[in-house]
Protein backbone atom coordinates (compact mmCIF):
# COMPACT_ATOMS: atom_id res chain seq x y z
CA UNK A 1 2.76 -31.06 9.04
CA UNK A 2 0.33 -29.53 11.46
CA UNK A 3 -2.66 -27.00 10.70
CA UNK A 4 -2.93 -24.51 13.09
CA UNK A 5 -6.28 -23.58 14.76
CA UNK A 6 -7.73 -20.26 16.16
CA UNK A 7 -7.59 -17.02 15.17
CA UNK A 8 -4.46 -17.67 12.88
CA UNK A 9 -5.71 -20.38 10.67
CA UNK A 10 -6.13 -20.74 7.13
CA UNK A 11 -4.73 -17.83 4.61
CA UNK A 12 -6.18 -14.95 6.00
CA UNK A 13 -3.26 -12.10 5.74
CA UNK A 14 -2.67 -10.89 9.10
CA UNK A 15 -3.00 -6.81 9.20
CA UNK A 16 0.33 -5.54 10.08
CA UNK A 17 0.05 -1.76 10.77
CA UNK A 18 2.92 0.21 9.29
CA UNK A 19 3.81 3.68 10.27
CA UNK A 20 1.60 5.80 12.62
CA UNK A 21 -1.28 8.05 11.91
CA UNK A 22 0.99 10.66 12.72
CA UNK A 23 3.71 9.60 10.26
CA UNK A 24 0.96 8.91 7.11
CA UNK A 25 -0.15 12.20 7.62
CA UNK A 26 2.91 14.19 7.80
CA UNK A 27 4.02 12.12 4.57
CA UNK A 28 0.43 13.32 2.87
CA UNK A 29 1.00 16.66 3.82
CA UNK A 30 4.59 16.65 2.29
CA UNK A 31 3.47 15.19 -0.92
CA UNK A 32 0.42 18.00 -1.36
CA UNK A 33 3.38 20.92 -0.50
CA UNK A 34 5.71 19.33 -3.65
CA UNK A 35 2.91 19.10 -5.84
CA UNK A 36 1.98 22.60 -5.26
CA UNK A 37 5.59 23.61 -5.33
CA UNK A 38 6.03 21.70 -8.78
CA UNK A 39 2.97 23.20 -10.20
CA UNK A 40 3.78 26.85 -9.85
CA UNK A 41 7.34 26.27 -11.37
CA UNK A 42 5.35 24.59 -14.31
CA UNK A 43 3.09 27.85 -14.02
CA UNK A 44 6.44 29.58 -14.29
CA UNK A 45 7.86 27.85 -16.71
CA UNK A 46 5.50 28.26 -19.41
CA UNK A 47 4.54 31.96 -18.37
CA UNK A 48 8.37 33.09 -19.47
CA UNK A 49 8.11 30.87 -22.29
CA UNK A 50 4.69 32.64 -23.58
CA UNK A 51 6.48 35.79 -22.56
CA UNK A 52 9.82 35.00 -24.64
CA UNK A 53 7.73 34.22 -27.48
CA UNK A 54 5.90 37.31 -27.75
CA UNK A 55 8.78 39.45 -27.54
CA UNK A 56 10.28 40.51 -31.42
CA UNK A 57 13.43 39.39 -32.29
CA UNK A 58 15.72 42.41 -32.34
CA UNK A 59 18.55 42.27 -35.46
């Protein structure tokens, strides 16, 4: 079993890059649009339900 010398030696993790700048940010940007998009359909959501709850119940 040989060691290996230089720049490689020892257990120091090598930094592999793994998408482009490019991609990171278009997959940042896409995650901020669905968590806007998610939050007003929550807003949504519980504006009908306050809504429906304040309306009387007609017999």
């Amino acid at each position: 079993m040989f060691r290996s010398s230089g720049h490689e030696a020892g257990f120091v993790p090598r930094s592999t890059p793994f998408g482009s700048l490019r991609l990171m940010r278009a997959v940042a940007a896409s995650l901020a649009a669905a968590v806007v998009v998610l939050s007003v359909i929550l807003l949504l959501a519980v504006a009908s339900t306050e809504a429906s709850m304040a309306m009387p119940f007609s017999l």
